[in-house]
PDB file of N, CA and C in Angstrom:
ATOM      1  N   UNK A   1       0.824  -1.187   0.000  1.00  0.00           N
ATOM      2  CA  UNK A   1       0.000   0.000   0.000  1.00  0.00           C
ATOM      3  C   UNK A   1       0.872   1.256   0.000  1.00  0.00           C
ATOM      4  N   UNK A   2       1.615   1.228   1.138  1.00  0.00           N
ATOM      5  CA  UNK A   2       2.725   2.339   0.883  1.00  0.00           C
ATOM      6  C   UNK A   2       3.787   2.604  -0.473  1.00  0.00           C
ATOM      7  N   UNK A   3       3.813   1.738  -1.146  1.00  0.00           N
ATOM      8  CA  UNK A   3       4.677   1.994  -2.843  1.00  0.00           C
ATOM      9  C   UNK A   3       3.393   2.440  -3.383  1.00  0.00           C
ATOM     10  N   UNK A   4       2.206   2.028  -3.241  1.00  0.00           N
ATOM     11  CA  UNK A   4       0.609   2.839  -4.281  1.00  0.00           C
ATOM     12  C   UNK A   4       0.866   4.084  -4.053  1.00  0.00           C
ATOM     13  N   UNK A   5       1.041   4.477  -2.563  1.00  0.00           N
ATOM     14  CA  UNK A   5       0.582   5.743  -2.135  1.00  0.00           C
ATOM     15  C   UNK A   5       1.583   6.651  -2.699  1.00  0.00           C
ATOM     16  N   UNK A   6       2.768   5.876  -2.460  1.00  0.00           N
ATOM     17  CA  UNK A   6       4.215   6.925  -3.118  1.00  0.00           C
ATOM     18  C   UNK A   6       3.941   7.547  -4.419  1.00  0.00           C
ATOM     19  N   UNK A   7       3.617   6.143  -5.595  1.00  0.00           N
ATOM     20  CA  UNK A   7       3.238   6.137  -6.610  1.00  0.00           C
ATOM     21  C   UNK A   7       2.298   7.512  -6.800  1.00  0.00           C
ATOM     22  N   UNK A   8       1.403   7.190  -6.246  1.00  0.00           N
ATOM     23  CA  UNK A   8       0.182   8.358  -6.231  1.00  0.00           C
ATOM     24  C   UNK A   8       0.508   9.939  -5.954  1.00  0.00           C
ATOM     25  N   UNK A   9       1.373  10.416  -5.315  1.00  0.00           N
ATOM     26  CA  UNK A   9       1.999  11.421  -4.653  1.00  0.00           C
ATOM     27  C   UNK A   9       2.498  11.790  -6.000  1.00  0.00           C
ATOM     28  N   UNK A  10       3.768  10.628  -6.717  1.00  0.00           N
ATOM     29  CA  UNK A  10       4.405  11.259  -7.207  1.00  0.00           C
ATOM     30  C   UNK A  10       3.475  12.293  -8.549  1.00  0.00           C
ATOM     31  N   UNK A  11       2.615  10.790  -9.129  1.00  0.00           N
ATOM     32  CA  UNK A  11       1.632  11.632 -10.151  1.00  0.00           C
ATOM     33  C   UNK A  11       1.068  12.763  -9.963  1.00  0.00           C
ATOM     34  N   UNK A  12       0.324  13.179  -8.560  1.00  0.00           N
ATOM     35  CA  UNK A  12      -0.593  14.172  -8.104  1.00  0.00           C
ATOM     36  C   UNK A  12      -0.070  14.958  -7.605  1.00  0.00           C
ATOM     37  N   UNK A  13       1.227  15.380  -6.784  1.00  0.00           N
ATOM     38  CA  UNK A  13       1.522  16.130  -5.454  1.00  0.00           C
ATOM     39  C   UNK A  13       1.011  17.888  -6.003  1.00  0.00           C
ATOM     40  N   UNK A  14       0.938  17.934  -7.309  1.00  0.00           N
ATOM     41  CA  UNK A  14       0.666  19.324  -8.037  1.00  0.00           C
ATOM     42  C   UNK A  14      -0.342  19.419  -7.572  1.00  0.00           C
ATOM     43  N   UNK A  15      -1.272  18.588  -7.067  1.00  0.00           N
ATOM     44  CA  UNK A  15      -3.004  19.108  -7.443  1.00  0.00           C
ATOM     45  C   UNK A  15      -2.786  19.560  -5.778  1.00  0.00           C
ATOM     46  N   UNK A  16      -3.692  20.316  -5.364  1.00  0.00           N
ATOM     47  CA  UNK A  16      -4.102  21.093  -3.691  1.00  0.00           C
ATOM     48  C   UNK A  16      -4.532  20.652  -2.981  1.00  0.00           C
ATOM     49  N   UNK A  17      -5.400  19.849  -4.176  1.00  0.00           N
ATOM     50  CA  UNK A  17      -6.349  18.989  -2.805  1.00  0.00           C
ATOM     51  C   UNK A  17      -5.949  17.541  -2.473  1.00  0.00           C
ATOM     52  N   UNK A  18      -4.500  17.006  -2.940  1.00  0.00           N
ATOM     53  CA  UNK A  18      -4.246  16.073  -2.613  1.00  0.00           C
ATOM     54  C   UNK A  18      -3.526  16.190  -1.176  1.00  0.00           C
ATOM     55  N   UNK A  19      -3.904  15.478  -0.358  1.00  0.00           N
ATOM     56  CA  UNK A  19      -3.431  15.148   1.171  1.00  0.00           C
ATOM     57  C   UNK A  19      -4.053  13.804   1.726  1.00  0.00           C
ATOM     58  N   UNK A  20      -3.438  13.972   2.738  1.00  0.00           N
ATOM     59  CA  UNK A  20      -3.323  12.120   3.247  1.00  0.00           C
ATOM     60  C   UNK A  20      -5.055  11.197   3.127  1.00  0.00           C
ATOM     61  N   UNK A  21      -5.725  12.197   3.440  1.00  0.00           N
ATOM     62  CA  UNK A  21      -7.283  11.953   3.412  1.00  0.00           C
ATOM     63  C   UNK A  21      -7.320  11.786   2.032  1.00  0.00           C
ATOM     64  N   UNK A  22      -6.883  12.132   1.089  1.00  0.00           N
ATOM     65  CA  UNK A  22      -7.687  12.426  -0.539  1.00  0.00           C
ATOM     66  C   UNK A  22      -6.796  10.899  -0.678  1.00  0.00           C
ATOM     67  N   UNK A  23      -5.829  10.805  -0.238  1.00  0.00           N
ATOM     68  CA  UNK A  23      -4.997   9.560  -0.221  1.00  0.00           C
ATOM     69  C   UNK A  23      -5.389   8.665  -0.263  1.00  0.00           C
ATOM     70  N   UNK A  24      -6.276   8.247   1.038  1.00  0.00           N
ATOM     71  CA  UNK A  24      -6.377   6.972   1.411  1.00  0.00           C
ATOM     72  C   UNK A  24      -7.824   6.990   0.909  1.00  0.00           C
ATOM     73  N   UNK A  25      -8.487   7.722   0.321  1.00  0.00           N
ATOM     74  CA  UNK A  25      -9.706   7.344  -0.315  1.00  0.00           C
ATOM     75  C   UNK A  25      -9.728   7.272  -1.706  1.00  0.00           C
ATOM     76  N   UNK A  26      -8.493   7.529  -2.099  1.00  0.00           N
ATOM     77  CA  UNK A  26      -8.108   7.370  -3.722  1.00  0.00           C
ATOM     78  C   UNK A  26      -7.246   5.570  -3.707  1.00  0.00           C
ATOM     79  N   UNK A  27      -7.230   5.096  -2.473  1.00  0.00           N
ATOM     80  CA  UNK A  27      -6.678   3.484  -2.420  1.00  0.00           C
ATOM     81  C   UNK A  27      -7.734   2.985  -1.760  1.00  0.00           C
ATOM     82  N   UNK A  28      -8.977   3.449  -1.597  1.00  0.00           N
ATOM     83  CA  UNK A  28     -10.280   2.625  -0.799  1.00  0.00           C
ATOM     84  C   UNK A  28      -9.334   2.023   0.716  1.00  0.00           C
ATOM     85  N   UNK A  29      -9.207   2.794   1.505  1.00  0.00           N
ATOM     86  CA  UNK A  29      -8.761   2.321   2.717  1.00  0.00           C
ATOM     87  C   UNK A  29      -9.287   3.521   3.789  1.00  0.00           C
ATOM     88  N   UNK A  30      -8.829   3.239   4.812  1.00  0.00           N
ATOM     89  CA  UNK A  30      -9.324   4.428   5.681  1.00  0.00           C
ATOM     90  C   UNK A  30      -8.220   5.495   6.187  1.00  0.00           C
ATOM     91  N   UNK A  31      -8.070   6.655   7.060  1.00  0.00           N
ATOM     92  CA  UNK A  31      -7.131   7.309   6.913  1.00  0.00           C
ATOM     93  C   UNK A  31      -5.615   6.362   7.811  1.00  0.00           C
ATOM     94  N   UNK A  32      -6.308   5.763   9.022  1.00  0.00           N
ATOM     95  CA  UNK A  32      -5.431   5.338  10.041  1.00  0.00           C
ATOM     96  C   UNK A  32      -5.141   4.001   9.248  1.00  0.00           C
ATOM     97  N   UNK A  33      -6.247   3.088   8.144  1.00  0.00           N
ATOM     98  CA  UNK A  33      -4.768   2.310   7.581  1.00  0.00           C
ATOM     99  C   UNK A  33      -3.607   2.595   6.634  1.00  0.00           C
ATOM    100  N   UNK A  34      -3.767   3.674   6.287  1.00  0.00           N
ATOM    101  CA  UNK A  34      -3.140   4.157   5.080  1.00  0.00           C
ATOM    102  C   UNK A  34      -1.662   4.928   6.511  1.00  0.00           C
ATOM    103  N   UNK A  35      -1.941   5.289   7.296  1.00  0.00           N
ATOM    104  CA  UNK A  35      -1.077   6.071   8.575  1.00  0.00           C
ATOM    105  C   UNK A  35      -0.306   4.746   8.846  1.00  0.00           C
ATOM    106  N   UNK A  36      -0.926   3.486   9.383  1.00  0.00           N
ATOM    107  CA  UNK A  36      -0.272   2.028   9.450  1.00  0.00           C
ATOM    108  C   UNK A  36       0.769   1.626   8.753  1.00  0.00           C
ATOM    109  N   UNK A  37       0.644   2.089   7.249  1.00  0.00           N
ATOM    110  CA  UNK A  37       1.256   1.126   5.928  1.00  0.00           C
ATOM    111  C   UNK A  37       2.730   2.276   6.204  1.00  0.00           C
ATOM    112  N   UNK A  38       2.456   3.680   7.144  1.00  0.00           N
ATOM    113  CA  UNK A  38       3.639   4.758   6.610  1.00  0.00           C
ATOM    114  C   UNK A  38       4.560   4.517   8.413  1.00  0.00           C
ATOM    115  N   UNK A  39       3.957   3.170   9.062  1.00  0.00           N
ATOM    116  CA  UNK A  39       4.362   3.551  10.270  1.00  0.00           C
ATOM    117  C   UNK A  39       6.031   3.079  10.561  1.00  0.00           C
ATOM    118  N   UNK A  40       6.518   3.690  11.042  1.00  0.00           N
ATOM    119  CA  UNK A  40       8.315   3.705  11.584  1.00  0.00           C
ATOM    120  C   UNK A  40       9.267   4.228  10.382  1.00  0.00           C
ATOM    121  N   UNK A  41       8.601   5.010   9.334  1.00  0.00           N
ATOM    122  CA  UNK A  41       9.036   5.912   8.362  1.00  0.00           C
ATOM    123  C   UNK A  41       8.403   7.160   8.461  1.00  0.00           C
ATOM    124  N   UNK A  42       8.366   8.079   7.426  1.00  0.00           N
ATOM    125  CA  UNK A  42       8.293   8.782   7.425  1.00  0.00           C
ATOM    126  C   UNK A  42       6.825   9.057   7.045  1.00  0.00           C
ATOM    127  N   UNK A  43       6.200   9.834   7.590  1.00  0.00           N
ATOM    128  CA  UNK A  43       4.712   9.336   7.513  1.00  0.00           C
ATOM    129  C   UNK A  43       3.866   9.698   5.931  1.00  0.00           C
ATOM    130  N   UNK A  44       2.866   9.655   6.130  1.00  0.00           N
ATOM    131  CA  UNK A  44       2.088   9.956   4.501  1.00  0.00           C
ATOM    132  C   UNK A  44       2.226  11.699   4.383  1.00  0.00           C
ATOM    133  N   UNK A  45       2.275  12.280   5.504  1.00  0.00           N
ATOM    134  CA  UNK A  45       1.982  14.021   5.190  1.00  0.00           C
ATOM    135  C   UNK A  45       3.319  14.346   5.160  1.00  0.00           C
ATOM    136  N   UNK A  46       3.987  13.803   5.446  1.00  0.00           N
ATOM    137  CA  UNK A  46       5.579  14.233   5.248  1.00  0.00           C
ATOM    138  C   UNK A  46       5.997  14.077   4.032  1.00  0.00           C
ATOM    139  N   UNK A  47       5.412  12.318   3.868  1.00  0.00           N
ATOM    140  CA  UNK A  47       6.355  12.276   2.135  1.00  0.00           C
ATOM    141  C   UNK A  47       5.476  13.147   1.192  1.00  0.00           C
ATOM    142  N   UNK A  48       4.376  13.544   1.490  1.00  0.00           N
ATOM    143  CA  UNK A  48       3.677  14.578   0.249  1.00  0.00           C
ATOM    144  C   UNK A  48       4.434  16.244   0.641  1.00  0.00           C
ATOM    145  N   UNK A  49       4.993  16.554   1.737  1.00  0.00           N
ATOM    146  CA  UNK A  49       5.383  17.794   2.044  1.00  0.00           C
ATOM    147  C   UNK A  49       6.407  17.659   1.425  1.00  0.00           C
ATOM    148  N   UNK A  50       7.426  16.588   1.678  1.00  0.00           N
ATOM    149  CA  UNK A  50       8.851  16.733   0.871  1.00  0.00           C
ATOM    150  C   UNK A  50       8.499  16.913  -0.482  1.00  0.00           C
ATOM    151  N   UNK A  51       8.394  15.813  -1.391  1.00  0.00           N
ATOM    152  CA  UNK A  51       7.491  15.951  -2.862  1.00  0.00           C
ATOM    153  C   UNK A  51       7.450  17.416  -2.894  1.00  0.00           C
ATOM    154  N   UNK A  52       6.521  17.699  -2.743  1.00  0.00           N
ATOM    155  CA  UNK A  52       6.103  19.182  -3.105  1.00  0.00           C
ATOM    156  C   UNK A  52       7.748  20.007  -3.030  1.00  0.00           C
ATOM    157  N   UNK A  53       7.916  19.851  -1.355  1.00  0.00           N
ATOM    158  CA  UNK A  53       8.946  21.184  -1.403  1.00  0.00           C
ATOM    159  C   UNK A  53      10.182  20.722  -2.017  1.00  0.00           C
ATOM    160  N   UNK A  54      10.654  19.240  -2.271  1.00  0.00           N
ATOM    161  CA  UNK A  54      11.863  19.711  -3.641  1.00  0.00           C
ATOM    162  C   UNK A  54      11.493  20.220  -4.564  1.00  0.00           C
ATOM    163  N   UNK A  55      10.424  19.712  -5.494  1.00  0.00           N
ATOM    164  CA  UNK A  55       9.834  20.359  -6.650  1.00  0.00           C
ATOM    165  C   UNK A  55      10.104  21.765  -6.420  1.00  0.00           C
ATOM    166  N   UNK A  56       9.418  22.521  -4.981  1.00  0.00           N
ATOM    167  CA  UNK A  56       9.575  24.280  -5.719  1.00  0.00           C
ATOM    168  C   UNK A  56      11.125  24.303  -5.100  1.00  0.00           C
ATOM    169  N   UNK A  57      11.527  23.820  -4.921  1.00  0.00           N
ATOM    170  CA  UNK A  57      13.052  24.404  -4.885  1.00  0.00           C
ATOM    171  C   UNK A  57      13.588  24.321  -6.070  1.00  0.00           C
ATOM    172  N   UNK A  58      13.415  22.752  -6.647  1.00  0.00           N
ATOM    173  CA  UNK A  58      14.390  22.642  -8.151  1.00  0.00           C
ATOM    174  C   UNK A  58      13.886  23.818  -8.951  1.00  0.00           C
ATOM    175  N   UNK A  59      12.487  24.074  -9.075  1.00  0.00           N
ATOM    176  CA  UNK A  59      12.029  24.991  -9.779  1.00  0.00           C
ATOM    177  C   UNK A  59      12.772  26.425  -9.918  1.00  0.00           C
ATOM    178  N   UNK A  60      12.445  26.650  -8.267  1.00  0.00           N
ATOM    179  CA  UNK A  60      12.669  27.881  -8.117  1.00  0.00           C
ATOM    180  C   UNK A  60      14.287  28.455  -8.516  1.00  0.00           C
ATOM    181  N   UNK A  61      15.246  27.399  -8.162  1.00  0.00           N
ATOM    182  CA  UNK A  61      16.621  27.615  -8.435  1.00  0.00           C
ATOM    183  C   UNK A  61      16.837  27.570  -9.854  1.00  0.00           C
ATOM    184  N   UNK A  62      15.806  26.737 -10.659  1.00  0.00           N
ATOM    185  CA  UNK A  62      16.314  26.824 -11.899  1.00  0.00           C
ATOM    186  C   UNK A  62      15.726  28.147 -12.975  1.00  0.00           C
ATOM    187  N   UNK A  63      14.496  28.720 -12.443  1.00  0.00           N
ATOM    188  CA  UNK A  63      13.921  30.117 -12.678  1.00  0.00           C
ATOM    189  C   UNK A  63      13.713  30.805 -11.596  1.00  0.00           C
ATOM    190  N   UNK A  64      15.007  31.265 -11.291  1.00  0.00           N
ATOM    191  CA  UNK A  64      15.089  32.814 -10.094  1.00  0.00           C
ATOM    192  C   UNK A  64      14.124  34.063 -10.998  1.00  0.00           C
ATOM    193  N   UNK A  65      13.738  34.013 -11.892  1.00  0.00           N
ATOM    194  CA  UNK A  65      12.797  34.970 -12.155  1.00  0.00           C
ATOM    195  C   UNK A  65      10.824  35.188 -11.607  1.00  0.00           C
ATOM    196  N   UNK A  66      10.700  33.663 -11.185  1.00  0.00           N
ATOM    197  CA  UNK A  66       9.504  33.166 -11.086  1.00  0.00           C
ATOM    198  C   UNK A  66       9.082  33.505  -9.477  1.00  0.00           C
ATOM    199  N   UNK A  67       8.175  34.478  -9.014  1.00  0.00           N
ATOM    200  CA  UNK A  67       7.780  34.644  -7.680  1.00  0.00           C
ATOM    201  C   UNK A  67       8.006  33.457  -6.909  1.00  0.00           C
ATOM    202  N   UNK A  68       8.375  33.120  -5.722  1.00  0.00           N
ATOM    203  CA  UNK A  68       8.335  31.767  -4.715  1.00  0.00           C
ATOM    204  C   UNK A  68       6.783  31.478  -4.751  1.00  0.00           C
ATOM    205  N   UNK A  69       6.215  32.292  -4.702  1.00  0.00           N
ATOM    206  CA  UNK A  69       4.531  32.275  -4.502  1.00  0.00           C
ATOM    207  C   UNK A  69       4.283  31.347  -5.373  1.00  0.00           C
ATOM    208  N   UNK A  70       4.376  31.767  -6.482  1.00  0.00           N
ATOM    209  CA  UNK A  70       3.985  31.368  -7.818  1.00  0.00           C
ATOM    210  C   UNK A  70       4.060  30.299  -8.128  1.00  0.00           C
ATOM    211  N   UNK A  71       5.471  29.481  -7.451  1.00  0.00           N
ATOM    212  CA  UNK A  71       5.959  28.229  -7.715  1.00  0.00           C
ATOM    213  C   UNK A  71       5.511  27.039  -6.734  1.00  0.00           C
ATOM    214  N   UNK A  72       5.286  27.549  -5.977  1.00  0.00           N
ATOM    215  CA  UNK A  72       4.449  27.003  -4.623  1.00  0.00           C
ATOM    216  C   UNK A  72       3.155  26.992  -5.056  1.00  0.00           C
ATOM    217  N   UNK A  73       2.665  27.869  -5.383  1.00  0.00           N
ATOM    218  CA  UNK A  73       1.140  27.351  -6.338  1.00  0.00           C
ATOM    219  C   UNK A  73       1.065  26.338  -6.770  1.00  0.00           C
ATOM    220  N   UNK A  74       2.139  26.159  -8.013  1.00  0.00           N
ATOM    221  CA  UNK A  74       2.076  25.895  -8.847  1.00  0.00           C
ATOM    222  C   UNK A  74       2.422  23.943  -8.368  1.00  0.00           C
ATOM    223  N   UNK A  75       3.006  24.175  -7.371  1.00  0.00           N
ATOM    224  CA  UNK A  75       3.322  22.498  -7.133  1.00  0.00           C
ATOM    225  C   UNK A  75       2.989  21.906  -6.173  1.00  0.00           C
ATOM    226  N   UNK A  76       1.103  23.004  -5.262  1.00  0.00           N
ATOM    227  CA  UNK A  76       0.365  22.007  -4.689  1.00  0.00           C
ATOM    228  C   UNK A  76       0.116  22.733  -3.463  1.00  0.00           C
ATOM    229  N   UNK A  77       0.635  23.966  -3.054  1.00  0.00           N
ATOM    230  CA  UNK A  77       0.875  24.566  -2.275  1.00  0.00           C
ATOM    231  C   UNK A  77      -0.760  24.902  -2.030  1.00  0.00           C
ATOM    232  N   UNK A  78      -1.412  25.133  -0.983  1.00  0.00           N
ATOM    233  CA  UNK A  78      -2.434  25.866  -1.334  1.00  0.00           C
ATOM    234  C   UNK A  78      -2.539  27.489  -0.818  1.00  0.00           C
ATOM    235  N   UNK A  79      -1.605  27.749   0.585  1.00  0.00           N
ATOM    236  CA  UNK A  79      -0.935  29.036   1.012  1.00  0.00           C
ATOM    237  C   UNK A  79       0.749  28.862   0.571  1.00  0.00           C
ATOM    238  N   UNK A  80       0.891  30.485   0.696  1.00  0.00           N
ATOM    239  CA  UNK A  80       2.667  30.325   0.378  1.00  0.00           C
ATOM    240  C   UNK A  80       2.969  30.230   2.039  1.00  0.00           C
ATOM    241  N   UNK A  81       2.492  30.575   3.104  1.00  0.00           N
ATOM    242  CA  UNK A  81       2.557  30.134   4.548  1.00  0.00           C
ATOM    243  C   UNK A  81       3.122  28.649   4.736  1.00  0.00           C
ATOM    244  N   UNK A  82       2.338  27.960   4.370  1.00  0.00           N
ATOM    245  CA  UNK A  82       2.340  26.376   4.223  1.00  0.00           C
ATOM    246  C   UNK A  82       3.850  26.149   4.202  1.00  0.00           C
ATOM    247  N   UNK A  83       4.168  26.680   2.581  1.00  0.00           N
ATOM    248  CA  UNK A  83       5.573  26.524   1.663  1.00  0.00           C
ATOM    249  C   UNK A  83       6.004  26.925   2.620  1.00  0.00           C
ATOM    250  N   UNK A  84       6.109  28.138   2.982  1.00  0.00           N
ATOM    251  CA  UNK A  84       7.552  28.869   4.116  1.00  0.00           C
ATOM    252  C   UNK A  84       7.460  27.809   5.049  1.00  0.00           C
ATOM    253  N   UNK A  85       6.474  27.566   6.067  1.00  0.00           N
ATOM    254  CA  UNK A  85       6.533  26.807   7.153  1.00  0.00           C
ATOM    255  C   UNK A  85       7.424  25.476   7.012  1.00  0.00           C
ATOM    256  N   UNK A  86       7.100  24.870   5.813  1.00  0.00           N
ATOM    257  CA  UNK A  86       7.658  23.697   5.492  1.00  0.00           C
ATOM    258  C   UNK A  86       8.930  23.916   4.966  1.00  0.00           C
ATOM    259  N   UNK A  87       9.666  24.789   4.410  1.00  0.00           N
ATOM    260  CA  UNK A  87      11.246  25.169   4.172  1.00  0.00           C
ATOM    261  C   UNK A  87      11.615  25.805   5.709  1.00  0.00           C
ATOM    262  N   UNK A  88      11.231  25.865   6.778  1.00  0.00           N
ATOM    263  CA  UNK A  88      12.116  25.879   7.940  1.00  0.00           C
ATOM    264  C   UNK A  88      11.701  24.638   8.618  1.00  0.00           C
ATOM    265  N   UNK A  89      10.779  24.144   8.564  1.00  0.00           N
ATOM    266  CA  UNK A  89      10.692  22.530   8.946  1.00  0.00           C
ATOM    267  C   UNK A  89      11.539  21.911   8.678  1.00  0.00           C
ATOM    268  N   UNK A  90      11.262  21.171   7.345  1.00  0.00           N
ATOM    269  CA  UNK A  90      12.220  20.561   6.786  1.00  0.00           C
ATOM    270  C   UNK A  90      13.666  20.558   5.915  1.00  0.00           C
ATOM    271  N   UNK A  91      13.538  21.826   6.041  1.00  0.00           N
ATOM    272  CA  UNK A  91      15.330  22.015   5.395  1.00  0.00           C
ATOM    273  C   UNK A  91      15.947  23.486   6.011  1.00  0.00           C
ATOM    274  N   UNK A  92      15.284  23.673   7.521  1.00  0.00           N
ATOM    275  CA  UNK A  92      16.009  24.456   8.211  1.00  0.00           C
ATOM    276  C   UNK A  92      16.452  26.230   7.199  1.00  0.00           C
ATOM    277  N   UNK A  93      16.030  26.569   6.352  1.00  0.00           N
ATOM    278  CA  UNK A  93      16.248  27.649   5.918  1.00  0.00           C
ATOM    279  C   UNK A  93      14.793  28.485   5.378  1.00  0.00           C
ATOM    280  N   UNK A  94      14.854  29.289   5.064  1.00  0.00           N
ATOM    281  CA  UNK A  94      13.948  30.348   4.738  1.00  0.00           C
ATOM    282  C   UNK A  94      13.449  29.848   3.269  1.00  0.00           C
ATOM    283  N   UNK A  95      12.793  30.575   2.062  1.00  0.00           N
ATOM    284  CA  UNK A  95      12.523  30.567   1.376  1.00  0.00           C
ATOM    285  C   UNK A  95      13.410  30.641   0.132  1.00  0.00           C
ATOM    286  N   UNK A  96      13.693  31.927   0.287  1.00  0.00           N
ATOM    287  CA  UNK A  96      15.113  32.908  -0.444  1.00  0.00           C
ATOM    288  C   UNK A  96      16.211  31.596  -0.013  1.00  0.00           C
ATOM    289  N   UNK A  97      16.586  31.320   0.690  1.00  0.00           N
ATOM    290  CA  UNK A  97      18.137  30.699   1.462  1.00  0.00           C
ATOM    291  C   UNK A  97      17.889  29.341   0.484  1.00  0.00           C
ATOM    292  N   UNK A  98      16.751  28.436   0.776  1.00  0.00           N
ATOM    293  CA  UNK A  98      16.751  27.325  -0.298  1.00  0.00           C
ATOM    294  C   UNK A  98      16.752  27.915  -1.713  1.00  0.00           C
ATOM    295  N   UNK A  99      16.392  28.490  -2.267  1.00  0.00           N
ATOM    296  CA  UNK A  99      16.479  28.968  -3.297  1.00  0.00           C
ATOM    297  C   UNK A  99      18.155  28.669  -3.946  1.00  0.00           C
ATOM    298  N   UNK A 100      18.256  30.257  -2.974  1.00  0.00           N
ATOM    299  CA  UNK A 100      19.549  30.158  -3.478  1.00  0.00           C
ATOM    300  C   UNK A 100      20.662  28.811  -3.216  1.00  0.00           C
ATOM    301  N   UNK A 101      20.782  28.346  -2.010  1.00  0.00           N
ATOM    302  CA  UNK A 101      21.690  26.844  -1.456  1.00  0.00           C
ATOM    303  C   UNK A 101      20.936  26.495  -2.749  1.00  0.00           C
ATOM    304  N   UNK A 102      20.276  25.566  -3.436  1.00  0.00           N
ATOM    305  CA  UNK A 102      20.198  24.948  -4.132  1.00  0.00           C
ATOM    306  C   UNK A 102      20.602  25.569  -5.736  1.00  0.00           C
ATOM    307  N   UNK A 103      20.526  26.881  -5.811  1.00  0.00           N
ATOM    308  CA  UNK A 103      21.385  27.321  -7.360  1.00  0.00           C
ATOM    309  C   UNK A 103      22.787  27.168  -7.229  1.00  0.00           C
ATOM    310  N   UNK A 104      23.377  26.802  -5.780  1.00  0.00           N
ATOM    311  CA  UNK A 104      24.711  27.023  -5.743  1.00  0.00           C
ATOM    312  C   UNK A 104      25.106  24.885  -5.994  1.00  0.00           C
ATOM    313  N   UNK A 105      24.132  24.487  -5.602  1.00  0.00           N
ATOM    314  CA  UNK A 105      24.284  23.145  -5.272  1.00  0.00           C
ATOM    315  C   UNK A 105      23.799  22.596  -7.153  1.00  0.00           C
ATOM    316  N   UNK A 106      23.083  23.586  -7.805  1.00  0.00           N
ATOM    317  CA  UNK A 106      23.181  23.403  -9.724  1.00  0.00           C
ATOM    318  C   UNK A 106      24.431  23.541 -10.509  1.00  0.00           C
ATOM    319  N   UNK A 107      25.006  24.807  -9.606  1.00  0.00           N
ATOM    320  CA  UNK A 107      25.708  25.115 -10.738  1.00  0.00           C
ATOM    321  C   UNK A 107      26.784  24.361 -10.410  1.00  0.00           C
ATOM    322  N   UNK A 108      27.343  23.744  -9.210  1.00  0.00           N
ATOM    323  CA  UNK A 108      28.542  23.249  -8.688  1.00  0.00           C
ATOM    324  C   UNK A 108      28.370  21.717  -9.987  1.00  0.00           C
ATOM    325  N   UNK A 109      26.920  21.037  -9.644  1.00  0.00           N
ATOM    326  CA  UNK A 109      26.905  19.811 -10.477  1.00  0.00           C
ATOM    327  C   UNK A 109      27.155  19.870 -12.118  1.00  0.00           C
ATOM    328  N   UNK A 110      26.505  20.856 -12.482  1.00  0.00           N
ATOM    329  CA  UNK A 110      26.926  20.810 -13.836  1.00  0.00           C
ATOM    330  C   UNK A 110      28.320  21.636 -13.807  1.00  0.00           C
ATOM    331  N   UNK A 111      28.897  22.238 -13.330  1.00  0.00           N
ATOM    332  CA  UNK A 111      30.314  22.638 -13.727  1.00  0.00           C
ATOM    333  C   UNK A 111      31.439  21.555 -13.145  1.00  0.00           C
ATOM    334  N   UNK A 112      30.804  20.309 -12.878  1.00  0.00           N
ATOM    335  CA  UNK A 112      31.883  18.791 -12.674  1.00  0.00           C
ATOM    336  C   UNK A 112      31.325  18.601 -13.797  1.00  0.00           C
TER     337      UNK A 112
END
């Protein structure tokens, strides 16, 4: 169940209204078995938060022209609050700071 759900994330994480609930009723299960299948990892709302927030980072580092807002929209976000909250959650920096750490972490790979 947990490789479906991954599966599923990866196709959807764009759409807004996907979250752990839209989850486990898009695999006919209930919310706490679908919480079961994610237990002593990382749970179902986490792996859809990560999903999302690499996406607007790769994004964002690879078009510094494109509002953060915009890109966070654009990959499921439904507030840019959310987005911020979740770039000091999970990767300890601001908005701007991932941004940029990750244009520095592009250009280093393609100039090997």
């Amino acid at each position: 169940m947990r490789e479906r759900c991954v599966a599923l994330i990866e196709i959807h994480h764009k759409n807004p209204e996907v979250s752990p609930v839209w989850l486990a009723q898009e695999l006919f299960v209930s919310r706490r078995q679908l919480d079961r299948a994610f237990s002593g990892e990382q749970g179902v709302a986490e792996v859809l938060a990560r999903r999302r927030l690499s996406q607007v980072v790769v994004i964002a580092a690879r078009h510094p022209s494109i509002p953060m807002s915009a890109i966070a929209e654009h990959c499921g976000y439904g507030t840019y609050e959310t987005f911020r909250a979740q770039c000091h959650r999970y990767l300890n920096r601001t908005p701007r700071e991932a941004r940029r750490d990750h244009r520095r972490i592009l250009a280093v790979s393609l100039a090997a």
